[in-house]
ModelCIF file with pLDDT and N, C-alpha, C, O atoms, coordinates in Angstrom:
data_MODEL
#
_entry.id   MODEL 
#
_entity.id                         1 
_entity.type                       polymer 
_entity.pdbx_number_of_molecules   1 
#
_entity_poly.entity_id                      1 
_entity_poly.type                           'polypeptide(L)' 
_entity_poly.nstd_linkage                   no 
_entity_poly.nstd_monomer                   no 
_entity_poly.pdbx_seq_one_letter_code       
;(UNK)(UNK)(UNK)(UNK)(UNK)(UNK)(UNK)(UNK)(UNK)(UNK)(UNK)(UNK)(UNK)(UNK)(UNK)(UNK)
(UNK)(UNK)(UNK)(UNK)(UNK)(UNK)(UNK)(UNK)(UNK)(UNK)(UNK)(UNK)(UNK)(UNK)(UNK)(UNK)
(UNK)(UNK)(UNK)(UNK)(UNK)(UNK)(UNK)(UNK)(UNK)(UNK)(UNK)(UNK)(UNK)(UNK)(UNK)
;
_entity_poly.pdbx_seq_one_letter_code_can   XXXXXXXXXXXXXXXXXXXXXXXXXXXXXXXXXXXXXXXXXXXXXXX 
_entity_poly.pdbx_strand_id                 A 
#
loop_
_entity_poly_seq.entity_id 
_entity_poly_seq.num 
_entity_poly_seq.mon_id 
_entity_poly_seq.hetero 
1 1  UNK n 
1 2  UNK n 
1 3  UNK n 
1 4  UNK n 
1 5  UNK n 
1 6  UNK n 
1 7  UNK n 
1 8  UNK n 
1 9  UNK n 
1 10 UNK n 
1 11 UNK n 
1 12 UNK n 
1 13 UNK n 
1 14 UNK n 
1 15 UNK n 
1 16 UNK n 
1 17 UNK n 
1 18 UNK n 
1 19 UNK n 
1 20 UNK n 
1 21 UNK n 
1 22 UNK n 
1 23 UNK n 
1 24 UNK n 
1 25 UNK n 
1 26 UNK n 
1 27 UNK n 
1 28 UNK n 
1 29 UNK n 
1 30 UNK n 
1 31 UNK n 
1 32 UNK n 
1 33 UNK n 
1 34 UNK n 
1 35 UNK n 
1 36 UNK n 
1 37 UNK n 
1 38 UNK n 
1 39 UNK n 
1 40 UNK n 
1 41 UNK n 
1 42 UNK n 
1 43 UNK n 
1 44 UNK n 
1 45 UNK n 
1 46 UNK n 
1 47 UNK n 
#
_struct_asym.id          A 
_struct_asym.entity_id   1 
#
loop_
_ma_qa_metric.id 
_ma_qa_metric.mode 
_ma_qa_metric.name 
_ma_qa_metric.software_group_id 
_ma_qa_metric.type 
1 global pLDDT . pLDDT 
2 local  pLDDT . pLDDT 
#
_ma_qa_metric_global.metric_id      1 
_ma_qa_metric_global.metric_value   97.96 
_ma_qa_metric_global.model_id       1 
_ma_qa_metric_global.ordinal_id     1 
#
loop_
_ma_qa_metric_local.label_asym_id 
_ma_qa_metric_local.label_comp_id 
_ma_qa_metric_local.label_seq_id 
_ma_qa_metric_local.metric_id 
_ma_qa_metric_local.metric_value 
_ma_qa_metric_local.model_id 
_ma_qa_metric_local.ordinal_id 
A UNK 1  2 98.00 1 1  
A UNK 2  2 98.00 1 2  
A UNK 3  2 98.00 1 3  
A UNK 4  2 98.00 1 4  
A UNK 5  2 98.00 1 5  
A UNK 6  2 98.00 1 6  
A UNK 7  2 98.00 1 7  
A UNK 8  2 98.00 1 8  
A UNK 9  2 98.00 1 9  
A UNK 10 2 98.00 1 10 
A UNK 11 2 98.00 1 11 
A UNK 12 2 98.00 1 12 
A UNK 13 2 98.00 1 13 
A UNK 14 2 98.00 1 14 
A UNK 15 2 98.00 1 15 
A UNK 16 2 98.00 1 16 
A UNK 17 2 98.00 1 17 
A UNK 18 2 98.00 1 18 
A UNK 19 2 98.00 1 19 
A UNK 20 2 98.00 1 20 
A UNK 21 2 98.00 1 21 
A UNK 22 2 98.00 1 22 
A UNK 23 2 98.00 1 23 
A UNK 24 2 98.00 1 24 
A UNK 25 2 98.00 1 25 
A UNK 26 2 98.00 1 26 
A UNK 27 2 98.00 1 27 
A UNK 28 2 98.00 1 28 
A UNK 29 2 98.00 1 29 
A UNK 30 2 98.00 1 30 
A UNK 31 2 98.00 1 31 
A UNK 32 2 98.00 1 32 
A UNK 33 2 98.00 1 33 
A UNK 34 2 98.00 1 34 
A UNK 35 2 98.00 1 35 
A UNK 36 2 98.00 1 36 
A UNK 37 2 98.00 1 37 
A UNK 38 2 98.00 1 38 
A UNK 39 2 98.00 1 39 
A UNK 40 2 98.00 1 40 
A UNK 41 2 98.00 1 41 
A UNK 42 2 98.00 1 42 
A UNK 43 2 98.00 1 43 
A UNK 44 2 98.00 1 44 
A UNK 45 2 98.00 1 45 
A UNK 46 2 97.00 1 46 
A UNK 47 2 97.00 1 47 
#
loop_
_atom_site.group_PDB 
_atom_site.id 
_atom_site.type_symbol 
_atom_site.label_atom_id 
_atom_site.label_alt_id 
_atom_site.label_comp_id 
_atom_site.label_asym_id 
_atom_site.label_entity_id 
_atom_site.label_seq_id 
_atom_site.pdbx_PDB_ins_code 
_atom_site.Cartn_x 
_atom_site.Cartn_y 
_atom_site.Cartn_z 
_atom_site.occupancy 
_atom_site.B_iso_or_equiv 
_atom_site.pdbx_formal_charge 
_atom_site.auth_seq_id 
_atom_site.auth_comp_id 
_atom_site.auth_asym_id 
_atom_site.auth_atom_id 
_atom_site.pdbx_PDB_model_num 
ATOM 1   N N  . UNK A 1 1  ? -11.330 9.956   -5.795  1.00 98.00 ? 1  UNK A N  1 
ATOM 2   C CA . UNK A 1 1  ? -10.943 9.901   -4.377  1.00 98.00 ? 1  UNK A CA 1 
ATOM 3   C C  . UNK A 1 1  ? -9.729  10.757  -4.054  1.00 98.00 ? 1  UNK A C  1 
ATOM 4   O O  . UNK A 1 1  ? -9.548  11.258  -2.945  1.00 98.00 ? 1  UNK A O  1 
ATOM 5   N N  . UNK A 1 2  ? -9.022  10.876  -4.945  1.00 98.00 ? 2  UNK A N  1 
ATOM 6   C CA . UNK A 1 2  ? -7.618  11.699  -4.888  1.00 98.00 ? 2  UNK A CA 1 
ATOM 7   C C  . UNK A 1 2  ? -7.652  13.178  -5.228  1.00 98.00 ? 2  UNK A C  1 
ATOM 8   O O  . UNK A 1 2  ? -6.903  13.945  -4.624  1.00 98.00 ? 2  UNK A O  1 
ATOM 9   N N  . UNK A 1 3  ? -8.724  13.745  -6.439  1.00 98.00 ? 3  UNK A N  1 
ATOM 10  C CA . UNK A 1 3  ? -8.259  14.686  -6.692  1.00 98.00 ? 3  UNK A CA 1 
ATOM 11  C C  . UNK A 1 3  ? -6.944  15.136  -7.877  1.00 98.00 ? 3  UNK A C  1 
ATOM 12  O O  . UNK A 1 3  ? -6.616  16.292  -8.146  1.00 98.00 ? 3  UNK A O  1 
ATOM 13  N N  . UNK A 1 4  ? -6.248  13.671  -8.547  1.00 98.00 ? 4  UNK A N  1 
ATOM 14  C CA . UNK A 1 4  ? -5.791  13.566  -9.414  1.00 98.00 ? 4  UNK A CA 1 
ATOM 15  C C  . UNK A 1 4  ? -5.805  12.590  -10.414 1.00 98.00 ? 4  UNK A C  1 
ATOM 16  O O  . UNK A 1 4  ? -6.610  11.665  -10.298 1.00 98.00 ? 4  UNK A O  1 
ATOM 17  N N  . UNK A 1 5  ? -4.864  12.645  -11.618 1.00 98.00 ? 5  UNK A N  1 
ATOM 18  C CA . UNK A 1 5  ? -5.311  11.837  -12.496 1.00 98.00 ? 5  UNK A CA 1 
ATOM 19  C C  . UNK A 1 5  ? -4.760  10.504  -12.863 1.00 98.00 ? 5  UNK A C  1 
ATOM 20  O O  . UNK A 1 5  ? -3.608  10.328  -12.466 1.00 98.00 ? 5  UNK A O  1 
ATOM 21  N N  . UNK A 1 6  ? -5.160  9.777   -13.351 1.00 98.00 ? 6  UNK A N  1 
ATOM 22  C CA . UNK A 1 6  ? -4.505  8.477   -13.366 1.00 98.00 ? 6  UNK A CA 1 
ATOM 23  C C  . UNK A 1 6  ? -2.987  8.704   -13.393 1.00 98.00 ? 6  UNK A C  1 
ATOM 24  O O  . UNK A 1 6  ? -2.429  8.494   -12.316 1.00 98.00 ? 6  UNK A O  1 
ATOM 25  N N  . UNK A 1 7  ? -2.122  9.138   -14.535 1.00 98.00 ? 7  UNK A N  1 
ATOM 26  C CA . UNK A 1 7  ? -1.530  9.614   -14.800 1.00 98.00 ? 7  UNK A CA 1 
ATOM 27  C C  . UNK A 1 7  ? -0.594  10.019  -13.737 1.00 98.00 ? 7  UNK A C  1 
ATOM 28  O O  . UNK A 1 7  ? 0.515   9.486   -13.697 1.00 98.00 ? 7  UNK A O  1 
ATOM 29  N N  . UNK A 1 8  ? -1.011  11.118  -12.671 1.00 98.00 ? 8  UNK A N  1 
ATOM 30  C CA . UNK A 1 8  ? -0.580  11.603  -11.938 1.00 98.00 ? 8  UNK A CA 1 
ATOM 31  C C  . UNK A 1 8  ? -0.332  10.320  -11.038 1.00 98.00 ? 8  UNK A C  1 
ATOM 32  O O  . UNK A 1 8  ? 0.817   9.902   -10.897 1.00 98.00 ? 8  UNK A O  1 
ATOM 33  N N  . UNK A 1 9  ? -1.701  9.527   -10.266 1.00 98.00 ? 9  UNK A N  1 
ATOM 34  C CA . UNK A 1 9  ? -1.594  8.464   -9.591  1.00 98.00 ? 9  UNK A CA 1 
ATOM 35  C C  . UNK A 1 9  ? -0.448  7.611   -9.337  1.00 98.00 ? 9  UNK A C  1 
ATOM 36  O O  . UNK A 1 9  ? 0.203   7.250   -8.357  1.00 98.00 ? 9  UNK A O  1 
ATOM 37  N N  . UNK A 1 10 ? -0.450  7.405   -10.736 1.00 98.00 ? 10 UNK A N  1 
ATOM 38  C CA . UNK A 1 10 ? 1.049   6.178   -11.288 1.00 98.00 ? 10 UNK A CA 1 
ATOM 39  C C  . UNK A 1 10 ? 2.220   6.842   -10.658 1.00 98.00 ? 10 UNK A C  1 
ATOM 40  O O  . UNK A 1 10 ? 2.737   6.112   -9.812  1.00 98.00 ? 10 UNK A O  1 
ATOM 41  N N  . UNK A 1 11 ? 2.773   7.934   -10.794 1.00 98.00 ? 11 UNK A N  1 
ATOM 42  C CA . UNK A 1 11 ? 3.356   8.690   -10.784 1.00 98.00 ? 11 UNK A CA 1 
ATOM 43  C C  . UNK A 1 11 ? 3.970   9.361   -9.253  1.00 98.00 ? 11 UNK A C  1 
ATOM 44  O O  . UNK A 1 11 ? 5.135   9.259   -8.869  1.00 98.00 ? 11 UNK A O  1 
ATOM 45  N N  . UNK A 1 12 ? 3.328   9.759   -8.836  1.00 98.00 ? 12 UNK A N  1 
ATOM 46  C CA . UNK A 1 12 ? 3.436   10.538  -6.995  1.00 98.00 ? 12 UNK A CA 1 
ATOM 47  C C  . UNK A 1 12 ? 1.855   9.209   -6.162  1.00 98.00 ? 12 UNK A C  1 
ATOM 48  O O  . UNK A 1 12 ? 0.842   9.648   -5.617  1.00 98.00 ? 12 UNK A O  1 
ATOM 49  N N  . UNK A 1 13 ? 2.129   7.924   -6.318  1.00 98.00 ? 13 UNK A N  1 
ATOM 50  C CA . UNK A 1 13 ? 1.611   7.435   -5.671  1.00 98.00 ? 13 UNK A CA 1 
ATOM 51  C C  . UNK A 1 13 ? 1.500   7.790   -4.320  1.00 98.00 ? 13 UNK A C  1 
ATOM 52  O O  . UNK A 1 13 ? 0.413   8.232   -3.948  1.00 98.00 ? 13 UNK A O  1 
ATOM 53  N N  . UNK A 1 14 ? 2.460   7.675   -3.477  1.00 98.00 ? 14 UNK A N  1 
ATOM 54  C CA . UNK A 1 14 ? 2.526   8.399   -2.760  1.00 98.00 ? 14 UNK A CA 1 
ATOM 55  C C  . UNK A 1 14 ? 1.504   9.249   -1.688  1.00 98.00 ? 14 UNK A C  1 
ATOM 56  O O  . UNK A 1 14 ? 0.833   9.106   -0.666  1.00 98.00 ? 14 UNK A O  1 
ATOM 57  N N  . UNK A 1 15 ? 1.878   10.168  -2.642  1.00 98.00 ? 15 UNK A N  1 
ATOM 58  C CA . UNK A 1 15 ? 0.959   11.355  -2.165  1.00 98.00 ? 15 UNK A CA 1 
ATOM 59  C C  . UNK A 1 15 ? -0.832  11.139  -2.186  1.00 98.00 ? 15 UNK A C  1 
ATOM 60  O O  . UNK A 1 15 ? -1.638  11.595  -1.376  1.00 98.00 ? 15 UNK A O  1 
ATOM 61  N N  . UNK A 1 16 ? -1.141  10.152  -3.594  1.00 98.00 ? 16 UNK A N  1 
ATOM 62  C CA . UNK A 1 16 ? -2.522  10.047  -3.307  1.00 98.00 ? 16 UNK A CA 1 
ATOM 63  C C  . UNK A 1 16 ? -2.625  9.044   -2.077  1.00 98.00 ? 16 UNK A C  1 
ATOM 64  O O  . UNK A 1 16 ? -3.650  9.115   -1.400  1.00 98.00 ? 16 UNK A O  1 
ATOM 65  N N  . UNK A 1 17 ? -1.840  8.298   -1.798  1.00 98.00 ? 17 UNK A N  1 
ATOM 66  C CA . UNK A 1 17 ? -2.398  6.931   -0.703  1.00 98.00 ? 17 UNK A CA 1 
ATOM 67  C C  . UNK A 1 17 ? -2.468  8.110   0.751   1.00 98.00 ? 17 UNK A C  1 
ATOM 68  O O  . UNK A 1 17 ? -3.158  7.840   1.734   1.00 98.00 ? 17 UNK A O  1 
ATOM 69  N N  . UNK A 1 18 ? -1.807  9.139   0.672   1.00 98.00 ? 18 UNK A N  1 
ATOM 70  C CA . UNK A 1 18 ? -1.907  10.323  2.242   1.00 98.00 ? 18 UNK A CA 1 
ATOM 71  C C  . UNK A 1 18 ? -3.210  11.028  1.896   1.00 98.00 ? 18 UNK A C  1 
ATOM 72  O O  . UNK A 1 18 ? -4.069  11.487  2.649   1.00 98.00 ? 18 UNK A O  1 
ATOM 73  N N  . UNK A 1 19 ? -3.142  11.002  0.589   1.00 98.00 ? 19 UNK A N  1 
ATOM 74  C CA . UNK A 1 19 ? -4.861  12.398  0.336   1.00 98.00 ? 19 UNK A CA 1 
ATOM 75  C C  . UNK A 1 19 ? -5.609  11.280  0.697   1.00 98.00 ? 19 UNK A C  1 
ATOM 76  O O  . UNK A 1 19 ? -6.666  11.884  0.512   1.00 98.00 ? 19 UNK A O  1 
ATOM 77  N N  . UNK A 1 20 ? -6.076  9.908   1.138   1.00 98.00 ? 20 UNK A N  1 
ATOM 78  C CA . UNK A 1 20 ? -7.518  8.957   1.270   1.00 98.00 ? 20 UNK A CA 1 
ATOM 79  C C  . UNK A 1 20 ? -7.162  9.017   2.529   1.00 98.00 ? 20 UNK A C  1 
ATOM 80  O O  . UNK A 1 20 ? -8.078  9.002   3.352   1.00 98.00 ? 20 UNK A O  1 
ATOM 81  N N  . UNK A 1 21 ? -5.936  9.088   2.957   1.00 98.00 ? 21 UNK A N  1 
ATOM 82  C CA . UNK A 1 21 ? -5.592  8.452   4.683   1.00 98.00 ? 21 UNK A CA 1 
ATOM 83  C C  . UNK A 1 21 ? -5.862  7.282   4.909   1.00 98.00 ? 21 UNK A C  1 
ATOM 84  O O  . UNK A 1 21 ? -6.811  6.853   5.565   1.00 98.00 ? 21 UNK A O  1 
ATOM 85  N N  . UNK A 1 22 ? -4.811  6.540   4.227   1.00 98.00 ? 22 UNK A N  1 
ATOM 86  C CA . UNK A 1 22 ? -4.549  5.172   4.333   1.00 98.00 ? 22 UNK A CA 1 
ATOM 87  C C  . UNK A 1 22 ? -3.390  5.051   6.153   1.00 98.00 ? 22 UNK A C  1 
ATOM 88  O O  . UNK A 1 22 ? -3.029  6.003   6.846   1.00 98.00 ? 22 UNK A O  1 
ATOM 89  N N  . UNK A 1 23 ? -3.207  4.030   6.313   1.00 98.00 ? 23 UNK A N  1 
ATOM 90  C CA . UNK A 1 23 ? -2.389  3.496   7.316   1.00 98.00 ? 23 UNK A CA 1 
ATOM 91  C C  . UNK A 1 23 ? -1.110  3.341   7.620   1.00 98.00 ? 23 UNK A C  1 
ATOM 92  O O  . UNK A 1 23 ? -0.500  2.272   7.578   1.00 98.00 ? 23 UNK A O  1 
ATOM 93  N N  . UNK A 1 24 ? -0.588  4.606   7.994   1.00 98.00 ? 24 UNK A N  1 
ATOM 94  C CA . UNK A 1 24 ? 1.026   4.575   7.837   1.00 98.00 ? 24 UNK A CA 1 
ATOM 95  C C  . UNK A 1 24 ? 1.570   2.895   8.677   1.00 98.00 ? 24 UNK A C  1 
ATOM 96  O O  . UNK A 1 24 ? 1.076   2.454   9.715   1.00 98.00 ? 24 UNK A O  1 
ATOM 97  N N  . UNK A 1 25 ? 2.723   2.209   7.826   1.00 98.00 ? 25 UNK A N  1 
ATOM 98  C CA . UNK A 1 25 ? 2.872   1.150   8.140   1.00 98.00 ? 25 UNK A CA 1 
ATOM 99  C C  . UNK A 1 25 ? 4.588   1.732   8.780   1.00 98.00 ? 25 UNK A C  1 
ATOM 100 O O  . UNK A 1 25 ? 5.244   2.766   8.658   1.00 98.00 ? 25 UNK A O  1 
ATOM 101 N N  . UNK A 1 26 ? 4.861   -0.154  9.776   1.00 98.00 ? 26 UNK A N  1 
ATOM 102 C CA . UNK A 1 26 ? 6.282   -0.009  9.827   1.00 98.00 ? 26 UNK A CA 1 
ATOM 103 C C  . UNK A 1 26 ? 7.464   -1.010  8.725   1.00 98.00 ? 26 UNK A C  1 
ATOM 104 O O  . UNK A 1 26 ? 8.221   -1.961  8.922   1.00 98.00 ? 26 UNK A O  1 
ATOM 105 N N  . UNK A 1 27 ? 7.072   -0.130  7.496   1.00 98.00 ? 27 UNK A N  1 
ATOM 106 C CA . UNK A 1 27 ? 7.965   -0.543  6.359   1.00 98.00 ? 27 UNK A CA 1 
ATOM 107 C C  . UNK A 1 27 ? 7.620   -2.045  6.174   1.00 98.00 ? 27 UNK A C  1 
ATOM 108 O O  . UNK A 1 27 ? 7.914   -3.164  6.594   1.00 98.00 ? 27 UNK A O  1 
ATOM 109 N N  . UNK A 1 28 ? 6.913   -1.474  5.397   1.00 98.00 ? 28 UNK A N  1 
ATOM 110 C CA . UNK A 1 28 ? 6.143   -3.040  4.933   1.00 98.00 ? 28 UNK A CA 1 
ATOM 111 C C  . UNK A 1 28 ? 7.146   -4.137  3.551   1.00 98.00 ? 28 UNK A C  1 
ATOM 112 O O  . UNK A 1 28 ? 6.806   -4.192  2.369   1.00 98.00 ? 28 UNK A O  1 
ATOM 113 N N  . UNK A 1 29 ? 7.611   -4.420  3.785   1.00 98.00 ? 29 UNK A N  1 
ATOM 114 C CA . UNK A 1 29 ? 8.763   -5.597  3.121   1.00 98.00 ? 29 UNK A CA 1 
ATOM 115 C C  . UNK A 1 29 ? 7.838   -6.754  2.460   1.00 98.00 ? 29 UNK A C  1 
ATOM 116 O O  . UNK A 1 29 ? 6.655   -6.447  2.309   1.00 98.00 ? 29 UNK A O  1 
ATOM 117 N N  . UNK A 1 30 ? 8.078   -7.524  2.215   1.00 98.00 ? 30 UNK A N  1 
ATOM 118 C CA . UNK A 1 30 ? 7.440   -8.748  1.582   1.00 98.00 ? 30 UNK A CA 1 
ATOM 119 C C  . UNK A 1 30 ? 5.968   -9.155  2.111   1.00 98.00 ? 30 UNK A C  1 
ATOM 120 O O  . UNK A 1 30 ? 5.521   -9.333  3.244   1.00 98.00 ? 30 UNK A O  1 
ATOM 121 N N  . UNK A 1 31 ? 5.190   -9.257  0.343   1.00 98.00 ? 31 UNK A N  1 
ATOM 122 C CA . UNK A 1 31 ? 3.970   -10.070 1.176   1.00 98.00 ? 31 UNK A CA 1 
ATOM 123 C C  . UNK A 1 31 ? 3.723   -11.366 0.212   1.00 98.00 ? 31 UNK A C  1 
ATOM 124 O O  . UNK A 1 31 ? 3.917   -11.514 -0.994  1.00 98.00 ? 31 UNK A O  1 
ATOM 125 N N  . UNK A 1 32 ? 3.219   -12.245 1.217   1.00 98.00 ? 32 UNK A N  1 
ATOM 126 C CA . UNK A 1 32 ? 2.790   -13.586 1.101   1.00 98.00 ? 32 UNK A CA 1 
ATOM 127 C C  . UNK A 1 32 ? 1.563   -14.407 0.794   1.00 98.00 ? 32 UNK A C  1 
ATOM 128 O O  . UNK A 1 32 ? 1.429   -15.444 1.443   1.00 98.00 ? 32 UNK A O  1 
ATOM 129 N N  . UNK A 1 33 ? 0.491   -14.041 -0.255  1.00 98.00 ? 33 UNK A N  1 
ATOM 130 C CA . UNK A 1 33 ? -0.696  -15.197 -0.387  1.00 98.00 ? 33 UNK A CA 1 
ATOM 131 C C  . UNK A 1 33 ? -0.326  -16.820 -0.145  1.00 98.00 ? 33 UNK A C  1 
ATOM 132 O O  . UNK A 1 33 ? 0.498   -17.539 -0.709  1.00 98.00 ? 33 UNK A O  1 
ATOM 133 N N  . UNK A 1 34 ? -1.394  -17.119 1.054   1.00 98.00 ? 34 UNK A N  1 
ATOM 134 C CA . UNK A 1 34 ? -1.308  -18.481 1.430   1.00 98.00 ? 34 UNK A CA 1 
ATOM 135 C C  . UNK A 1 34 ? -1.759  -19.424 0.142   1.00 98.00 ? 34 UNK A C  1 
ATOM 136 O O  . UNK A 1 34 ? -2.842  -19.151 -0.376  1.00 98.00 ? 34 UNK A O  1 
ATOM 137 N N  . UNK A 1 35 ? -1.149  -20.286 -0.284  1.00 98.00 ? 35 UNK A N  1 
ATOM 138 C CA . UNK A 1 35 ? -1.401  -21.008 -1.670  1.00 98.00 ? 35 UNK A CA 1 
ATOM 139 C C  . UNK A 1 35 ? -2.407  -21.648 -1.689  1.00 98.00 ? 35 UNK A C  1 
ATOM 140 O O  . UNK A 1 35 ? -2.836  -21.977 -2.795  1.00 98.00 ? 35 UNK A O  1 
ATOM 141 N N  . UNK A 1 36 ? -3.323  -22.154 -0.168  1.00 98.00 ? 36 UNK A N  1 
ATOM 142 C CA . UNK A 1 36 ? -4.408  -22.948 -0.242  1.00 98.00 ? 36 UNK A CA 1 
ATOM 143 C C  . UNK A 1 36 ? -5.747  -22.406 0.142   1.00 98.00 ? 36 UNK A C  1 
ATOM 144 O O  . UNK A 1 36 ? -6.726  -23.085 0.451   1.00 98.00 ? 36 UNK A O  1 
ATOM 145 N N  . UNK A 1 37 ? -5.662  -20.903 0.078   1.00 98.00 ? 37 UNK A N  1 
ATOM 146 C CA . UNK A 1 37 ? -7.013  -19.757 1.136   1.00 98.00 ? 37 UNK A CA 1 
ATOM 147 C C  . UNK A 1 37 ? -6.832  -18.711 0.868   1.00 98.00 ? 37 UNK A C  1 
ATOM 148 O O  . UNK A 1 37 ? -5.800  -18.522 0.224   1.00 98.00 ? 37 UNK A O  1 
ATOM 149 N N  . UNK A 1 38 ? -7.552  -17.687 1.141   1.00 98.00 ? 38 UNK A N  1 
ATOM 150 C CA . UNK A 1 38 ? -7.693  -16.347 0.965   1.00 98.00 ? 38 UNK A CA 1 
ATOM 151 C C  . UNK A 1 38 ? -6.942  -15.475 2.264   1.00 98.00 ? 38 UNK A C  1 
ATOM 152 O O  . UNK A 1 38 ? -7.652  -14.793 3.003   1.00 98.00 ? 38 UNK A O  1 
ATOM 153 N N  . UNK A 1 39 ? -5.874  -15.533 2.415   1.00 98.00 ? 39 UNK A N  1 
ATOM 154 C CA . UNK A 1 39 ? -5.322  -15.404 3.526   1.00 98.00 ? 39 UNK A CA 1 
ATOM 155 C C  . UNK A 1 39 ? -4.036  -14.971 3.049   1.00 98.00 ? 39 UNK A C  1 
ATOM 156 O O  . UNK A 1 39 ? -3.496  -15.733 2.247   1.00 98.00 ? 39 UNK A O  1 
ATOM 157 N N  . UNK A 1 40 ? -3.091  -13.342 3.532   1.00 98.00 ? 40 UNK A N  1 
ATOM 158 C CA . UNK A 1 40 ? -2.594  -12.557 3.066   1.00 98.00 ? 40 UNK A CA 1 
ATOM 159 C C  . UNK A 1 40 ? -1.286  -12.302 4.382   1.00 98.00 ? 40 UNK A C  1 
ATOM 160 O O  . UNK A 1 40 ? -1.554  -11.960 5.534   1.00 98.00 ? 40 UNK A O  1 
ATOM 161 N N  . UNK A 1 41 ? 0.276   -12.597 3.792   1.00 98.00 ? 41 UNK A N  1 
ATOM 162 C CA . UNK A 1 41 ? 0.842   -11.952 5.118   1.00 98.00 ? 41 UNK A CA 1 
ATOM 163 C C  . UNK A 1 41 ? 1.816   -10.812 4.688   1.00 98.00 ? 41 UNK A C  1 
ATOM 164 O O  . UNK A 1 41 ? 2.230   -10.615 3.546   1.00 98.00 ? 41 UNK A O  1 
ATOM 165 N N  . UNK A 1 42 ? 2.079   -10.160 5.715   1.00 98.00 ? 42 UNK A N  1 
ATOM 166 C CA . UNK A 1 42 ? 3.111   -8.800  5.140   1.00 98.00 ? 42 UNK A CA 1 
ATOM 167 C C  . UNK A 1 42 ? 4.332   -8.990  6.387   1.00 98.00 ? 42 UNK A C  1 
ATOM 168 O O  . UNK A 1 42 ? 4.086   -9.007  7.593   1.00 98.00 ? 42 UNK A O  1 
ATOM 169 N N  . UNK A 1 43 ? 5.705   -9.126  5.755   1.00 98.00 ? 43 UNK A N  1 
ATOM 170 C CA . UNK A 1 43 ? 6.278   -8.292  6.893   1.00 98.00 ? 43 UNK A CA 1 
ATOM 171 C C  . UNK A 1 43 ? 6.497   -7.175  7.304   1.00 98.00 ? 43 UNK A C  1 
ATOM 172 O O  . UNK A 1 43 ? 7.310   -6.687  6.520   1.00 98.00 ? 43 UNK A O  1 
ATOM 173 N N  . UNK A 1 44 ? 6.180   -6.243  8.316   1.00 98.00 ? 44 UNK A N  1 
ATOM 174 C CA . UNK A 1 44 ? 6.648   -5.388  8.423   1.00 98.00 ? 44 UNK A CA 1 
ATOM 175 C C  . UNK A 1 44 ? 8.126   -4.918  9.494   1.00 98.00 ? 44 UNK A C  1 
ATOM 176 O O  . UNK A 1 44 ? 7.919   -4.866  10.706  1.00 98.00 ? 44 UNK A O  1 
ATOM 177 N N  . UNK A 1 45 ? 9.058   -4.710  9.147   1.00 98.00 ? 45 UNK A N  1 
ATOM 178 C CA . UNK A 1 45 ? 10.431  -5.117  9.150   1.00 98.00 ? 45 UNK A CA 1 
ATOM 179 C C  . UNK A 1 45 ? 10.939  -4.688  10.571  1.00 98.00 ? 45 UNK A C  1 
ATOM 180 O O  . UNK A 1 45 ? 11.556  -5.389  11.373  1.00 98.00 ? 45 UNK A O  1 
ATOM 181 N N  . UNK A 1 46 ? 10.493  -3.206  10.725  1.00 97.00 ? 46 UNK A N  1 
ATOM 182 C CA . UNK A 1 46 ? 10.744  -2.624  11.925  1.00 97.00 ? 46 UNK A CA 1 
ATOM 183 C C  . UNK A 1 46 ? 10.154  -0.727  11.131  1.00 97.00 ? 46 UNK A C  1 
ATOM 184 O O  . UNK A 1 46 ? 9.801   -0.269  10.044  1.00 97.00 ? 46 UNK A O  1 
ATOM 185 N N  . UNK A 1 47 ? 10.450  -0.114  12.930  1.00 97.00 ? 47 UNK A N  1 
ATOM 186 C CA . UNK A 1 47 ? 10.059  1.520   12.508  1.00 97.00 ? 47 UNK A CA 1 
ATOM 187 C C  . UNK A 1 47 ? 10.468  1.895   13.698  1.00 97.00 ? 47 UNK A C  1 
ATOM 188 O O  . UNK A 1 47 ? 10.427  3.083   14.019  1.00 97.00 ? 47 UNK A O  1 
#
């Protein structure tokens, strides 16, 4: 999907999450699995 190698991946993460065009966030800070469901929270702090 990237065009590079694991290796690289680990490494300049980064850059592969822009080569798929993932979802620029506003600074995503802490996330939270609900302990009783499949249910996921993030803060995102400000931008």
């Amino acid at each position: 999907t990237t065009g590079m190698t694991e290796s690289e991946i680990a490494i300049h993460t980064r850059m592969a999450a822009s080569k798929v065009g993932a979802t620029t966030m506003d600074r995503p800070e802490w996330v939270a699995a609900h302990p009783h469901k499949a249910e996921v929270y993030c803060a995102l702090t400000n931008n």
